[in-house]
N, C-alpha and C. Protein backbone atom coordinates (compact mmCIF):
# COMPACT_ATOMS: atom_id res chain seq x y z
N UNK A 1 0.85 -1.16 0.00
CA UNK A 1 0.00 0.00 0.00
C UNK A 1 0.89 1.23 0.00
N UNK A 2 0.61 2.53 -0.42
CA UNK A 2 1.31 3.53 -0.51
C UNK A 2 0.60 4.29 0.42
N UNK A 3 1.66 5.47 0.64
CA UNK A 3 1.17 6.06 1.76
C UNK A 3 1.98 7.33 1.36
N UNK A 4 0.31 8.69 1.28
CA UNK A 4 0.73 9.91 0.55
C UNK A 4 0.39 10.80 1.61
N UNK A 5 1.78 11.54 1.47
CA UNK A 5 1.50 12.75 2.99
C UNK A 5 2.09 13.61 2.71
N UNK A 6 1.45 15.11 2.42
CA UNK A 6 1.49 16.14 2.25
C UNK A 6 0.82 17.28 2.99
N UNK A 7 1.20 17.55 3.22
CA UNK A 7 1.37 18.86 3.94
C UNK A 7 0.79 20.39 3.29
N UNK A 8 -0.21 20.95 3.59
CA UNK A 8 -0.96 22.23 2.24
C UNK A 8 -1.76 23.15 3.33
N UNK A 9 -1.53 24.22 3.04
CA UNK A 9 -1.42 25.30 3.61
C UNK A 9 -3.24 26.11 3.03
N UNK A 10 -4.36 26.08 3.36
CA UNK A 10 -5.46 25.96 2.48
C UNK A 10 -6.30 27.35 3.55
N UNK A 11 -6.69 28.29 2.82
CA UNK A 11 -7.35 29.68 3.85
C UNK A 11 -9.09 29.18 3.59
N UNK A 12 -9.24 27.67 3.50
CA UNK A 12 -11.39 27.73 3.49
C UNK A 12 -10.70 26.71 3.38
N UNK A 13 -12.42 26.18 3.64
CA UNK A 13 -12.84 24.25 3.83
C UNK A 13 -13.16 23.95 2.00
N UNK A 14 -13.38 24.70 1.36
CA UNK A 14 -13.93 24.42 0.08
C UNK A 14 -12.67 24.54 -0.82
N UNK A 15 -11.13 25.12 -0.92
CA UNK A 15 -9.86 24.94 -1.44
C UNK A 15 -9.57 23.49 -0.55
N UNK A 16 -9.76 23.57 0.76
CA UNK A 16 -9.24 21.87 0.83
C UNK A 16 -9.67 20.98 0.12
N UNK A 17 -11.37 20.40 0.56
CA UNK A 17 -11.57 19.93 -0.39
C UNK A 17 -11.15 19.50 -1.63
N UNK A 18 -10.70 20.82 -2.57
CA UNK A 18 -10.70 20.75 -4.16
C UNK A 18 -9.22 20.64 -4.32
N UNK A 19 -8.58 21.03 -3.56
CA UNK A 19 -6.71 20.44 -3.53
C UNK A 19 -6.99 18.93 -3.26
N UNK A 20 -7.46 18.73 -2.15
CA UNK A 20 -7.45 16.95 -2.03
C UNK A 20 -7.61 16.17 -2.79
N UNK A 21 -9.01 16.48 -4.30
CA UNK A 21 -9.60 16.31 -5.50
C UNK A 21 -8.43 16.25 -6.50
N UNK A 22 -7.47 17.46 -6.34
CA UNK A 22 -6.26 17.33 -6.86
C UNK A 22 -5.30 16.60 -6.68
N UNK A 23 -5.13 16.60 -5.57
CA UNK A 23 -3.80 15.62 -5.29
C UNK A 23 -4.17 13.92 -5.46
N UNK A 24 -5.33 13.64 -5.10
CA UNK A 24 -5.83 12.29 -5.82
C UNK A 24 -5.93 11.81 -6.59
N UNK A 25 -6.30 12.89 -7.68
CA UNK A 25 -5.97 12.91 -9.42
C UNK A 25 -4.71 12.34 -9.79
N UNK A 26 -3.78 13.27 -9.29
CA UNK A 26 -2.66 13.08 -9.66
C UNK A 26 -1.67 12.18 -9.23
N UNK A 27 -2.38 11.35 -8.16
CA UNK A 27 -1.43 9.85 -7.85
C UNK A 27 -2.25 8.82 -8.80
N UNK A 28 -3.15 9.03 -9.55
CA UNK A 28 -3.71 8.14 -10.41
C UNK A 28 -5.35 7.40 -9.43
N UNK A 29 -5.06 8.15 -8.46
CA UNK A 29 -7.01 7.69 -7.79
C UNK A 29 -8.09 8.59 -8.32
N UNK A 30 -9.28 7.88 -7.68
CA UNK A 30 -10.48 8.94 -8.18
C UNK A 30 -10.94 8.33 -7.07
N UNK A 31 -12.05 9.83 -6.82
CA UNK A 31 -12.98 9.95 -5.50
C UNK A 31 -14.09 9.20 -5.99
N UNK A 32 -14.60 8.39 -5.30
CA UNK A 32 -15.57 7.30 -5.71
C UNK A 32 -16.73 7.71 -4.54
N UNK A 33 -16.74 9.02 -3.87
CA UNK A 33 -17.57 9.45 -2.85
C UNK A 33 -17.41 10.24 -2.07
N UNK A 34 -18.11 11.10 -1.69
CA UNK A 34 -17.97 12.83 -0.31
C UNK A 34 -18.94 12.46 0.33
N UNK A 35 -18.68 11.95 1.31
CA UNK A 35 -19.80 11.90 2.75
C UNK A 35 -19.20 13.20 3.67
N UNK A 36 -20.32 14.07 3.53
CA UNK A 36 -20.65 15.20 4.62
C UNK A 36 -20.81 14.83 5.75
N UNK A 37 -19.89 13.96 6.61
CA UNK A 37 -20.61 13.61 8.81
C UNK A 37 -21.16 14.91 8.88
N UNK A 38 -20.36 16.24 8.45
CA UNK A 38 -21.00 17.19 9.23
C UNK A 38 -22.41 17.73 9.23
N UNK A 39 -22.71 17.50 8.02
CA UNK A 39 -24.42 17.35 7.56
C UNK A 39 -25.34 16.33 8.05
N UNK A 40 -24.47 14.97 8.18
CA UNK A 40 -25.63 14.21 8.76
C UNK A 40 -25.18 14.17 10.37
N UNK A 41 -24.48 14.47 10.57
CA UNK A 41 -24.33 14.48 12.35
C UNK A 41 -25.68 15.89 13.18
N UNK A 42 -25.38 16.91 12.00
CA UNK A 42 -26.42 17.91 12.16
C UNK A 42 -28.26 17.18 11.92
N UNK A 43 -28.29 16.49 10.88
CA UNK A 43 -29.75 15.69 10.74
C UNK A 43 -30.03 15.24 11.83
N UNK A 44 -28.97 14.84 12.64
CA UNK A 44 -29.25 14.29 13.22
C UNK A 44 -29.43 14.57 14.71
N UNK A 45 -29.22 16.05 15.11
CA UNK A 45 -29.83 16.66 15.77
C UNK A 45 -28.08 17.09 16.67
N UNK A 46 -27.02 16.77 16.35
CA UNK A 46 -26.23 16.94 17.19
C UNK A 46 -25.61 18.16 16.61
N UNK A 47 -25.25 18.86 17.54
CA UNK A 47 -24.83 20.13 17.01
C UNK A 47 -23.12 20.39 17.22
N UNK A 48 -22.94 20.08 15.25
CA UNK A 48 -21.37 19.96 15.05
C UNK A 48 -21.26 22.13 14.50
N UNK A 49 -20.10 22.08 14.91
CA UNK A 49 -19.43 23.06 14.68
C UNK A 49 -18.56 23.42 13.81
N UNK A 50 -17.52 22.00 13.40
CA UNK A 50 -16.89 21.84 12.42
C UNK A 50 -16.76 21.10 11.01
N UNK A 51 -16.26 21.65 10.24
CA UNK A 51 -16.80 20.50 9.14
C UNK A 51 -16.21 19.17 9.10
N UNK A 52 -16.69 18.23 8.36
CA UNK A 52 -16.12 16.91 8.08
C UNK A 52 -16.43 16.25 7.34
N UNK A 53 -15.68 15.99 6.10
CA UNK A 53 -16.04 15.15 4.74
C UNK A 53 -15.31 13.77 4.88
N UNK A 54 -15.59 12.89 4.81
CA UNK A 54 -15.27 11.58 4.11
C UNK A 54 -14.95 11.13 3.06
N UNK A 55 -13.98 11.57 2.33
CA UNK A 55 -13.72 10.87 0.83
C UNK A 55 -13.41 9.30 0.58
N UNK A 56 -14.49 8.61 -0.48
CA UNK A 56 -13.70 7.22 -0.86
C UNK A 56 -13.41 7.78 -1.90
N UNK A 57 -11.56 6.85 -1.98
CA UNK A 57 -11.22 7.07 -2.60
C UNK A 57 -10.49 5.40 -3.26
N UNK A 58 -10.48 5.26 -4.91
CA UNK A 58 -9.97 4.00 -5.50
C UNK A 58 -8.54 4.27 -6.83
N UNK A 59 -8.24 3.76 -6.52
CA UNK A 59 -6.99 3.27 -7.75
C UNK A 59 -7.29 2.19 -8.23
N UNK A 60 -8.10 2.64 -9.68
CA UNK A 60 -8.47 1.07 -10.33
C UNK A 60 -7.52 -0.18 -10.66
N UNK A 61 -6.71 1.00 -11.36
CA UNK A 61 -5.67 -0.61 -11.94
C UNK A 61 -5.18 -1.10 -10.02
N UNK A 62 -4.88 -0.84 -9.55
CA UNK A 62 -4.89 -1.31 -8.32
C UNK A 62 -5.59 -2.57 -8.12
N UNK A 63 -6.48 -1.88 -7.92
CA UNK A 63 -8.12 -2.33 -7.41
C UNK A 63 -8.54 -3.66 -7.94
N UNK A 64 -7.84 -4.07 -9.14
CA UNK A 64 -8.41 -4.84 -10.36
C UNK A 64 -7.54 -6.52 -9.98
N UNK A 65 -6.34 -6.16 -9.22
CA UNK A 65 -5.26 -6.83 -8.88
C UNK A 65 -5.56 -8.16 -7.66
N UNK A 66 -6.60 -7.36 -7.20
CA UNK A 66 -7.41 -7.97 -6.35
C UNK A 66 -8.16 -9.19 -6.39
């Protein structure tokens, strides 16, 4: 397994996001999903403050090896 760690300097939650979108691209993955906790933790009556996305993320030819 590889293991990608970088370090990014980001002034909003919505450039993280879309850098992360980037940097996934470019090791050859794709986001296969954005789960919002912070949206459904709120549905759900608990009162979050901060945000929190969940990305799945796959490397097909990887994936295929399987």
């Amino acid at each position: 397994m590889k293991v990608i760690e970088r370090k990014i300097k980001i002034d909003n939650f919505e450039n993280a996001k879309n850098e992360l979108r980037d940097l996934v691209k470019n090791e050859n993955f794709a986001v296969l999903a954005e789960h919002d906790f912070g949206a459904i933790l709120k549905s759900k009556g608990k009162d979050i403050t901060k945000n929190a996305i969940v990305f799945d993320i796959c490397n097909a030819s990887k994936a295929r090896k399987f």
